[in-house]
C-alpha atoms as a PDB file:
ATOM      1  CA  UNK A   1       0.740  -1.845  40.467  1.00  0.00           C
ATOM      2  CA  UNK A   2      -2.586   0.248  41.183  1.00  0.00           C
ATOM      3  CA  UNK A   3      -4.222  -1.209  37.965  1.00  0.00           C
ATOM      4  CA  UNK A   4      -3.106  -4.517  38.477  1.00  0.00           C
ATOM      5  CA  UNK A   5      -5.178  -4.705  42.030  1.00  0.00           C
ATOM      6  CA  UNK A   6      -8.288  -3.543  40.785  1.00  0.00           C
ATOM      7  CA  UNK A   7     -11.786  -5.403  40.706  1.00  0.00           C
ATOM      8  CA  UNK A   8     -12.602  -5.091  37.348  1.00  0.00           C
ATOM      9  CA  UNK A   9     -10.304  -6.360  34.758  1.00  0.00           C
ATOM     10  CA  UNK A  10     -12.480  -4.947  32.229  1.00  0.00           C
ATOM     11  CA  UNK A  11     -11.501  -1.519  32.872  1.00  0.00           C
ATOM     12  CA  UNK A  12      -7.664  -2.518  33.415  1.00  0.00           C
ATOM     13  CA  UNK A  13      -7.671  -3.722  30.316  1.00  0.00           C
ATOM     14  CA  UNK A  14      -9.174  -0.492  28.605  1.00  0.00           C
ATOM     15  CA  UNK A  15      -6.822   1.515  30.959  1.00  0.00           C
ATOM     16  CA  UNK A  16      -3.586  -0.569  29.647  1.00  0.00           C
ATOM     17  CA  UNK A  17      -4.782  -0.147  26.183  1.00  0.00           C
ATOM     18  CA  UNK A  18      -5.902   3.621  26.265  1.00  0.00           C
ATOM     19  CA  UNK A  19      -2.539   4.293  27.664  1.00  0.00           C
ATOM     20  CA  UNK A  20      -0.221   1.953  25.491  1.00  0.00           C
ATOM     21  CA  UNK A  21      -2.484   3.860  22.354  1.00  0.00           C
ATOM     22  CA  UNK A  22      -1.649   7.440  24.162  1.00  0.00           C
ATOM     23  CA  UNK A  23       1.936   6.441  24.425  1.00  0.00           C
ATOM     24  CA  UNK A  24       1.930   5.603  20.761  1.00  0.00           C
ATOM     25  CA  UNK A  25      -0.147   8.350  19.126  1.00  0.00           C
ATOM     26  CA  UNK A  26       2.536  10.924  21.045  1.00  0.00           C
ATOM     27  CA  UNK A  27       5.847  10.469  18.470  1.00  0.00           C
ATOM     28  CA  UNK A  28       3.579  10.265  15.340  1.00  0.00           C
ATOM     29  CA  UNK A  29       2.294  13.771  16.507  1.00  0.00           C
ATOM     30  CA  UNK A  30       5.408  14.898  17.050  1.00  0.00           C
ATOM     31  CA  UNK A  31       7.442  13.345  13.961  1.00  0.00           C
ATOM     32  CA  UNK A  32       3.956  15.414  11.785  1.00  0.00           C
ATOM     33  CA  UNK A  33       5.254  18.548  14.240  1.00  0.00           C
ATOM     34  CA  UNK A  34       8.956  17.860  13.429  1.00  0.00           C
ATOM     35  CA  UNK A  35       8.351  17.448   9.642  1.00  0.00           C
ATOM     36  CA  UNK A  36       6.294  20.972  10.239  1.00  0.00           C
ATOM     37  CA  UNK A  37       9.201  22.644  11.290  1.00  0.00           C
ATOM     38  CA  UNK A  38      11.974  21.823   8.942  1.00  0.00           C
ATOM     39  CA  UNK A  39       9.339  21.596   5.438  1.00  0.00           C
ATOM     40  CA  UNK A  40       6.413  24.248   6.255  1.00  0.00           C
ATOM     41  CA  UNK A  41       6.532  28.136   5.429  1.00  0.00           C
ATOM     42  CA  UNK A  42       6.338  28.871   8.964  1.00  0.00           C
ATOM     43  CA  UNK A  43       8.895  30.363  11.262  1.00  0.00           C
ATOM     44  CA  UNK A  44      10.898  27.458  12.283  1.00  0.00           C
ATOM     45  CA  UNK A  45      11.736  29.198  15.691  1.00  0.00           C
ATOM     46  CA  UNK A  46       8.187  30.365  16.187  1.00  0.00           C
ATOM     47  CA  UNK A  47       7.026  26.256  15.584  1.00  0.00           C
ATOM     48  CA  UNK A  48      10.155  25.072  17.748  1.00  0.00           C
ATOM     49  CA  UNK A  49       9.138  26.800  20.890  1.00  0.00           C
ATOM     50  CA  UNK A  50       5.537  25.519  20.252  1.00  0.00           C
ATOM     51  CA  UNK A  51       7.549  22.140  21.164  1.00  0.00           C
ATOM     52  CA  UNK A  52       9.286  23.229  23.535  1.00  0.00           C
ATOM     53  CA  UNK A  53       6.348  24.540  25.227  1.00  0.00           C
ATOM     54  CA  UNK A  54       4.285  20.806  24.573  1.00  0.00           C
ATOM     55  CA  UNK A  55       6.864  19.187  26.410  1.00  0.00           C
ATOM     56  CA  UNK A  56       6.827  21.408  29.065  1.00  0.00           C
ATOM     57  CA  UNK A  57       2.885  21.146  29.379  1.00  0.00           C
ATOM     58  CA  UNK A  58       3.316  17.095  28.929  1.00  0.00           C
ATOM     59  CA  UNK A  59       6.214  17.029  31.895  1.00  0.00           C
ATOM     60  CA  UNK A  60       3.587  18.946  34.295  1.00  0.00           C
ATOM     61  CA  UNK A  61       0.832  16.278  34.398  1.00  0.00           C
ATOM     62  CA  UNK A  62       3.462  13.672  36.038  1.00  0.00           C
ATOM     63  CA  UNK A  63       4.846  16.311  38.292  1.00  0.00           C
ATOM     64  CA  UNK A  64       0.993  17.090  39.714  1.00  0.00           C
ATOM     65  CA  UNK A  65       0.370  13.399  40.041  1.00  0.00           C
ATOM     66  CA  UNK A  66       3.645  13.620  42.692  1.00  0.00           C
ATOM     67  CA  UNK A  67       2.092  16.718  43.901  1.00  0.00           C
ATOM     68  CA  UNK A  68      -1.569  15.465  44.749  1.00  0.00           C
ATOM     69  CA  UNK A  69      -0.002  12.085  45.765  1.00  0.00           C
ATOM     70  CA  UNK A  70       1.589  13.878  48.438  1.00  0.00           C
ATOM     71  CA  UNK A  71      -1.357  15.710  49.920  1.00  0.00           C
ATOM     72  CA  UNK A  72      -3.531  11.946  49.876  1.00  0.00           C
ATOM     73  CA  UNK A  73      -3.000   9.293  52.792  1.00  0.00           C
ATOM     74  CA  UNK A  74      -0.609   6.402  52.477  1.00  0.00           C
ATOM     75  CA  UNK A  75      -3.053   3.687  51.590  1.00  0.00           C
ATOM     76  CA  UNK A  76      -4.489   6.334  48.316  1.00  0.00           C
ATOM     77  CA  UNK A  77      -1.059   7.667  46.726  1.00  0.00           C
ATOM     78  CA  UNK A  78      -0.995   5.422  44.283  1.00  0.00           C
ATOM     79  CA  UNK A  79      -4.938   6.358  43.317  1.00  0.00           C
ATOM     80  CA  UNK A  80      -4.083   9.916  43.377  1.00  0.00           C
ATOM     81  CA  UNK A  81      -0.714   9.679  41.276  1.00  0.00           C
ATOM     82  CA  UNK A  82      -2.833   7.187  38.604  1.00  0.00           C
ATOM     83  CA  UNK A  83      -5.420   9.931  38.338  1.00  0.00           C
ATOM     84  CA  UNK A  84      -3.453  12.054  36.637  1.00  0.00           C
ATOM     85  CA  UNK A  85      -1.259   9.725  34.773  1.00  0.00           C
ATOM     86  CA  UNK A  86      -4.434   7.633  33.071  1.00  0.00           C
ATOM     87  CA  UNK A  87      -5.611  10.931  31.591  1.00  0.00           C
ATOM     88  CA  UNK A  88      -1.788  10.770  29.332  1.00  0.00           C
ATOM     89  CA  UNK A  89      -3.674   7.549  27.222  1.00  0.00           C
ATOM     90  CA  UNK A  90      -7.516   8.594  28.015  1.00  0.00           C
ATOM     91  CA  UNK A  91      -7.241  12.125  26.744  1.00  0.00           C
ATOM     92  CA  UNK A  92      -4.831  11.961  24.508  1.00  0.00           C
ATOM     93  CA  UNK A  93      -6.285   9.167  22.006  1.00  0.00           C
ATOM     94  CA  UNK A  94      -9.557  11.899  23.188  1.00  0.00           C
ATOM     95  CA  UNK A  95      -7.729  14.758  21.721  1.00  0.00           C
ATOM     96  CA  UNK A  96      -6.567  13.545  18.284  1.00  0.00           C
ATOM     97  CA  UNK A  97      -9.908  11.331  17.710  1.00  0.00           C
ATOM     98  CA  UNK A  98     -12.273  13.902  18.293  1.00  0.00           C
ATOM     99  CA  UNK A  99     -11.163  16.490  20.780  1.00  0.00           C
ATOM    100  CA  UNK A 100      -9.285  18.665  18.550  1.00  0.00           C
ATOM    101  CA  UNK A 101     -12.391  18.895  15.843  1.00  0.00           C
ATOM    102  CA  UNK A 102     -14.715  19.590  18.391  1.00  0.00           C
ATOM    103  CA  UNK A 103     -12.360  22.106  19.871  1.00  0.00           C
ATOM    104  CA  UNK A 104     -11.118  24.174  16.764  1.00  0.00           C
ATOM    105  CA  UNK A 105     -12.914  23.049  13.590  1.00  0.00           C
ATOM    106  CA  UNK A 106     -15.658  25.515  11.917  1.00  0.00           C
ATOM    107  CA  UNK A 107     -18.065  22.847  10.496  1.00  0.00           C
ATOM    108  CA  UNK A 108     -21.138  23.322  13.421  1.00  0.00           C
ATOM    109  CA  UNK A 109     -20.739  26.584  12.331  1.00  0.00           C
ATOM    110  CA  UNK A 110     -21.602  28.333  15.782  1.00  0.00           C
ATOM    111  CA  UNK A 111     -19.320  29.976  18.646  1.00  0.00           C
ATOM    112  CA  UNK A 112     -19.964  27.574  20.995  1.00  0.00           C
ATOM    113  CA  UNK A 113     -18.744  23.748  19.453  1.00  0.00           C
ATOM    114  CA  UNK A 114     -16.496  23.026  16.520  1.00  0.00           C
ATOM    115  CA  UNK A 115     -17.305  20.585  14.528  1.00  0.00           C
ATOM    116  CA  UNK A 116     -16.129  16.980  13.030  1.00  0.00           C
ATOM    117  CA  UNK A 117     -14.333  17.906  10.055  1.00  0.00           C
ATOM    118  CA  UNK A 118     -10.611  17.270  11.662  1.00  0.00           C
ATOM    119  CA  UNK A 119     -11.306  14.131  13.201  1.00  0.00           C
ATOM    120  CA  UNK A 120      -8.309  12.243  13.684  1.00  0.00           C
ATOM    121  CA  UNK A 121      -6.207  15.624  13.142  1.00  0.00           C
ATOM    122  CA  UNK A 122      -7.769  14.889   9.239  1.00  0.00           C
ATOM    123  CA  UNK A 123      -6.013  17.836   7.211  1.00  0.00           C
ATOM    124  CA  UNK A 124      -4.567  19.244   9.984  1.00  0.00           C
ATOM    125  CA  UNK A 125      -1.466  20.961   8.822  1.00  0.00           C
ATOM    126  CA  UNK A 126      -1.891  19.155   5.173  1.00  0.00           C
ATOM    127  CA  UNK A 127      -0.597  16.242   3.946  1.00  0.00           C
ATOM    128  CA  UNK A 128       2.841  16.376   5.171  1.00  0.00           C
ATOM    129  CA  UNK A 129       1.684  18.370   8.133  1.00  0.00           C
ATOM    130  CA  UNK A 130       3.952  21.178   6.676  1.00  0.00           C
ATOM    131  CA  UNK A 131       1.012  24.179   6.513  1.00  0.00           C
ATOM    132  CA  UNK A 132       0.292  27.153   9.145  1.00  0.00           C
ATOM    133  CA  UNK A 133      -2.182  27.015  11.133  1.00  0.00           C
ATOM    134  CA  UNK A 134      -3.512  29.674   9.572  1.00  0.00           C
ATOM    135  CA  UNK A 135      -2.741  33.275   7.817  1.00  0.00           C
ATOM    136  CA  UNK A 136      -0.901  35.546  10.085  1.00  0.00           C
ATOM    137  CA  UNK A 137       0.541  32.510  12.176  1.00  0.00           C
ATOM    138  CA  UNK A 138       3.590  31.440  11.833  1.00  0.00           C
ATOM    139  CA  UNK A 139       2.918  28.086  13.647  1.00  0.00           C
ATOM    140  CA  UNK A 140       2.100  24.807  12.048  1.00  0.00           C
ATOM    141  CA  UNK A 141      -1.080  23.657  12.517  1.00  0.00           C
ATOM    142  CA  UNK A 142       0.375  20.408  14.047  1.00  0.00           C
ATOM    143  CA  UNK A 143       2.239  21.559  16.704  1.00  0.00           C
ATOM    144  CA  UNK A 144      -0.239  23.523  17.779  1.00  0.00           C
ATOM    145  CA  UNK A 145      -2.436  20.863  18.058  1.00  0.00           C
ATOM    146  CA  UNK A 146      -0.038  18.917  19.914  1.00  0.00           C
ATOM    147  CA  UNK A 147      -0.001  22.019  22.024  1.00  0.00           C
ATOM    148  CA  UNK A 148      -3.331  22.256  22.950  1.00  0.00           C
ATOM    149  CA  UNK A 149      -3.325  18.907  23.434  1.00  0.00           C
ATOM    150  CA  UNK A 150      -1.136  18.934  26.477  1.00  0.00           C
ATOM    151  CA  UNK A 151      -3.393  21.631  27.834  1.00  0.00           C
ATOM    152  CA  UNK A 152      -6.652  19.344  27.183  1.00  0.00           C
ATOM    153  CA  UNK A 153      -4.450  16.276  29.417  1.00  0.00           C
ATOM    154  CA  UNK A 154      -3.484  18.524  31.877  1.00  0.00           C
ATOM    155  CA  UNK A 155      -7.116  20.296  33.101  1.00  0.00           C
ATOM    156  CA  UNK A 156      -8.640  17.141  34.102  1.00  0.00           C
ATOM    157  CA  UNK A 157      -5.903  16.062  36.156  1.00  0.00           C
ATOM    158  CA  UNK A 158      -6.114  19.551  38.244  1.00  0.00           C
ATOM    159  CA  UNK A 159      -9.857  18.661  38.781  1.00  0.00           C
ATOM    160  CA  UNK A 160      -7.971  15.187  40.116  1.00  0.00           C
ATOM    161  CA  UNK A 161      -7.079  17.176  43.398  1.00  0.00           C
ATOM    162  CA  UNK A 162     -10.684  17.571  44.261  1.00  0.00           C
ATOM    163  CA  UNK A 163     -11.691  14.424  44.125  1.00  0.00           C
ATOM    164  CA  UNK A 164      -9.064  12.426  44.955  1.00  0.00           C
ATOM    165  CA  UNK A 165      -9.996   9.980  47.662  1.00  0.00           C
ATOM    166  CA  UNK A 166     -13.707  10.571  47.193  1.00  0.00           C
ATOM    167  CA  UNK A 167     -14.297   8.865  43.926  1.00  0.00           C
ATOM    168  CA  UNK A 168     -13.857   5.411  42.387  1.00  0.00           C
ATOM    169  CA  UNK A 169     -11.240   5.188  39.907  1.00  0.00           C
ATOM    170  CA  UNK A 170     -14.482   3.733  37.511  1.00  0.00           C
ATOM    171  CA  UNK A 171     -15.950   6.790  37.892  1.00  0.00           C
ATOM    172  CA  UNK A 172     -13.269   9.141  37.295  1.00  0.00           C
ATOM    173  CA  UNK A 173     -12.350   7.555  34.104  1.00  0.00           C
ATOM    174  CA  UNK A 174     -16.324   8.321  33.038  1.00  0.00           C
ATOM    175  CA  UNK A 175     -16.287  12.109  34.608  1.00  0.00           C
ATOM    176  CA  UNK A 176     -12.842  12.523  32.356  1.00  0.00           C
ATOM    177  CA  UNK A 177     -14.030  10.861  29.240  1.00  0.00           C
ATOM    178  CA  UNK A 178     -17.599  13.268  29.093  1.00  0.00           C
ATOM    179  CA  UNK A 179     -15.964  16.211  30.776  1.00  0.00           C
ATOM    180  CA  UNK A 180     -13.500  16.512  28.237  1.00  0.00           C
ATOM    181  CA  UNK A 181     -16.053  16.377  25.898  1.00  0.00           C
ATOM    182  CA  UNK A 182     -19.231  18.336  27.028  1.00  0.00           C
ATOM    183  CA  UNK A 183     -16.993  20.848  28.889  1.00  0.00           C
ATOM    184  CA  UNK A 184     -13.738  21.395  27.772  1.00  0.00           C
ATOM    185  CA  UNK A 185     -13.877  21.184  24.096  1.00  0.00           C
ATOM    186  CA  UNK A 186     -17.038  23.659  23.827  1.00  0.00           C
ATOM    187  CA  UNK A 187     -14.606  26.392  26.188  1.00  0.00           C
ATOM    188  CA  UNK A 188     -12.026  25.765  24.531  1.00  0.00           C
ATOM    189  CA  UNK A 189     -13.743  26.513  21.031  1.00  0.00           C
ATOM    190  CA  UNK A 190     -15.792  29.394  22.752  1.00  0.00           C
ATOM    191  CA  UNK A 191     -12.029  31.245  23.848  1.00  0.00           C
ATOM    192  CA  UNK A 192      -9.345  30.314  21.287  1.00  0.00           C
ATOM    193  CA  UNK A 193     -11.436  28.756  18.741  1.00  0.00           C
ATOM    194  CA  UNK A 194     -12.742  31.917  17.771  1.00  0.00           C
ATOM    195  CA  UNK A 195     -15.935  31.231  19.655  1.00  0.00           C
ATOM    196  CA  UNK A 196     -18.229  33.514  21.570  1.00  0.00           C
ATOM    197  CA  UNK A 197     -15.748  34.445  24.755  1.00  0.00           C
ATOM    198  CA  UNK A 198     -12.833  35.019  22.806  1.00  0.00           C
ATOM    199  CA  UNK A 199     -11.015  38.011  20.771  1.00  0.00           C
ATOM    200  CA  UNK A 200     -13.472  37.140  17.782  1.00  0.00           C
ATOM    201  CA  UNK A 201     -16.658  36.700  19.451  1.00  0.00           C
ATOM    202  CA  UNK A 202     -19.260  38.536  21.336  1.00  0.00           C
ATOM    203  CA  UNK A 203     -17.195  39.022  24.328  1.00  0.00           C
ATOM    204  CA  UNK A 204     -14.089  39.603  23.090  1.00  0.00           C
ATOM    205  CA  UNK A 205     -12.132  38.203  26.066  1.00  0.00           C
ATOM    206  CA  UNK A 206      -8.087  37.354  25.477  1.00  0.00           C
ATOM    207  CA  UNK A 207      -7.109  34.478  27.389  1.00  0.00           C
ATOM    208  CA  UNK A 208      -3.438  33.855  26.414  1.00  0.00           C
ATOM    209  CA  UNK A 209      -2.773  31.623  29.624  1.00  0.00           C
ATOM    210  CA  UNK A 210      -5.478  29.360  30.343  1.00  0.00           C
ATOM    211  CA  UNK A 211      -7.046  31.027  33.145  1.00  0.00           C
ATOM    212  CA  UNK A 212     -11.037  30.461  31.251  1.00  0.00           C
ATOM    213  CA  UNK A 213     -10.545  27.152  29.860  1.00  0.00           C
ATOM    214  CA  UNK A 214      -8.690  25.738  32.109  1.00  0.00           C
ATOM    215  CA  UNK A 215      -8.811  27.060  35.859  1.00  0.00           C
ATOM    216  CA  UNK A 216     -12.101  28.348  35.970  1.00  0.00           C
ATOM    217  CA  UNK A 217     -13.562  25.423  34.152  1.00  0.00           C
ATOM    218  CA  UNK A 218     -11.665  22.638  36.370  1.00  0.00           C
ATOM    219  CA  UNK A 219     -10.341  23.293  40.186  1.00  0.00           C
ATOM    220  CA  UNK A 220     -10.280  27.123  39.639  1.00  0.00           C
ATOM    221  CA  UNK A 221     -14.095  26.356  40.236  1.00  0.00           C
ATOM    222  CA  UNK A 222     -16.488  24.717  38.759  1.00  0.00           C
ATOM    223  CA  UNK A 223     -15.999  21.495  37.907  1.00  0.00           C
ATOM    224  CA  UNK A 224     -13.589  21.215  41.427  1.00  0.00           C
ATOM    225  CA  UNK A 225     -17.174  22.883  43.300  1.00  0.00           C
ATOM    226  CA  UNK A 226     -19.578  20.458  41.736  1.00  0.00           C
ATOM    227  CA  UNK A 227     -17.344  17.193  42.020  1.00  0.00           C
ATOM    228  CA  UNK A 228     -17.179  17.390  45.752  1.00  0.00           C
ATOM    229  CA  UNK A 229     -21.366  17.389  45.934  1.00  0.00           C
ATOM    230  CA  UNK A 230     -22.417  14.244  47.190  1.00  0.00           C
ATOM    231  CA  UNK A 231     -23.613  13.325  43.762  1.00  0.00           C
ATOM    232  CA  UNK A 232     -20.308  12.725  43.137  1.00  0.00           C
ATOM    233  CA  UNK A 233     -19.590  10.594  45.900  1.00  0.00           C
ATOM    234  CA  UNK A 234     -22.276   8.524  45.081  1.00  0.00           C
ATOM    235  CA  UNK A 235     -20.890   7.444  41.416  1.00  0.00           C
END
């Protein structure tokens, strides 16, 4: 109903798609994660709670979208509850087209970005999806991709409580798409991508739940500090 009454059917037309594409993309992911766990060398339980622990992530972003709808005024909950549940189809097509690469893969070579090598998950978890995600983890590489997936839908959306009711819905979809991108990906690599913050880098920081990449970067601080300015307001 909120897409359907606004302005420019341009963008509701990119919003239907992005989220008919998200809502598509989700049970290949998890058939690749499903064939993981009953073909790969992994530990089956060890991949199985990685699933668990998607859907869990997944079943948040809808429950925030109730959440932030509820702090809004009448006449916005239906802006605030569609900021969170856009990012499903925007991010989501984001994280398996390029997200993921840009988040994990080695081929920039340097602890701050990944690289474009897994591009549309390419090789990720091998041809049946059935390898680990690497030596010493029991995982397979596609669920934990689906994993971190969840994680790269979700941080947006908590930035969504900041700007709800001070933003066009035109611009949020923009601030996602390159915040996702410029931001996200880069900390994400730079913690558990074995970039410069993390266990393998300069720093050397362990960041098992989120607290780096995902509250500090979005309405921990940051991006929630800066998307309040009046710049903001102005897009």
């Amino acid at each position: 109903m909120f897409l359907e009454r606004r302005q420019d059917p341009q963008l509701r037309r990119l919003a239907f798609f992005l989220l008919a594409l998200g809502a598509g993309l989700l049970p290949l992911i998890a058939g690749a994660a499903n064939a993981a766990l009953a073909l790969a060398p992994t530990d089956g339980a060890d991949t199985l709670l990685m699933l668990v622990g998607s859907a869990m992530v997944l079943l948040m972003t809808p429950g925030l979208a109730f959440f932030y709808g509820g702090f809004t005024r009448s006449k916005n909950v239906l802006n605030g509850m569609m900021m969170s549940f856009f990012l499903i189809g925007l991010i989501g097509v984001l994280w398996v087209v390029i997200g993921y690469s840009l988040s994990f893969d080695s081929g920039f070579g340097n602890p701050f970005i990944g690289g474009l090598g897994s591009m549309f998950l390419h090789g990720v978890g091998g041809e049946l999806g059935d390898q680990p995600l690497a030596a010493g983890f029991p995982i397979s590489a596609t669920s934990f991709a689906l994993f971190q997936g969840m994680f790269a839908i979700i941080t947006p959306a908590l930035i969504s409580g900041a700007l709800v009711e001070r933003v066009s819905f035109k611009a949020w979809f923009w601030f996602c798409l390159i915040w996702s991108l410029l931001i996200y990906a880069p900390m994400a690599k730079m913690v558990w991508g074995g970039g410069f913050i993390g266990p393998f880098g300069a720093i050397g920081a362990v960041d098992f739940a989120g607290g780096t990449v995902v509250r500090i970067a979005s309405t921990g601080a940051v991006a929630g500090l800066v998307g309040i300015t009046p710049a903001a307001g102005f897009l």
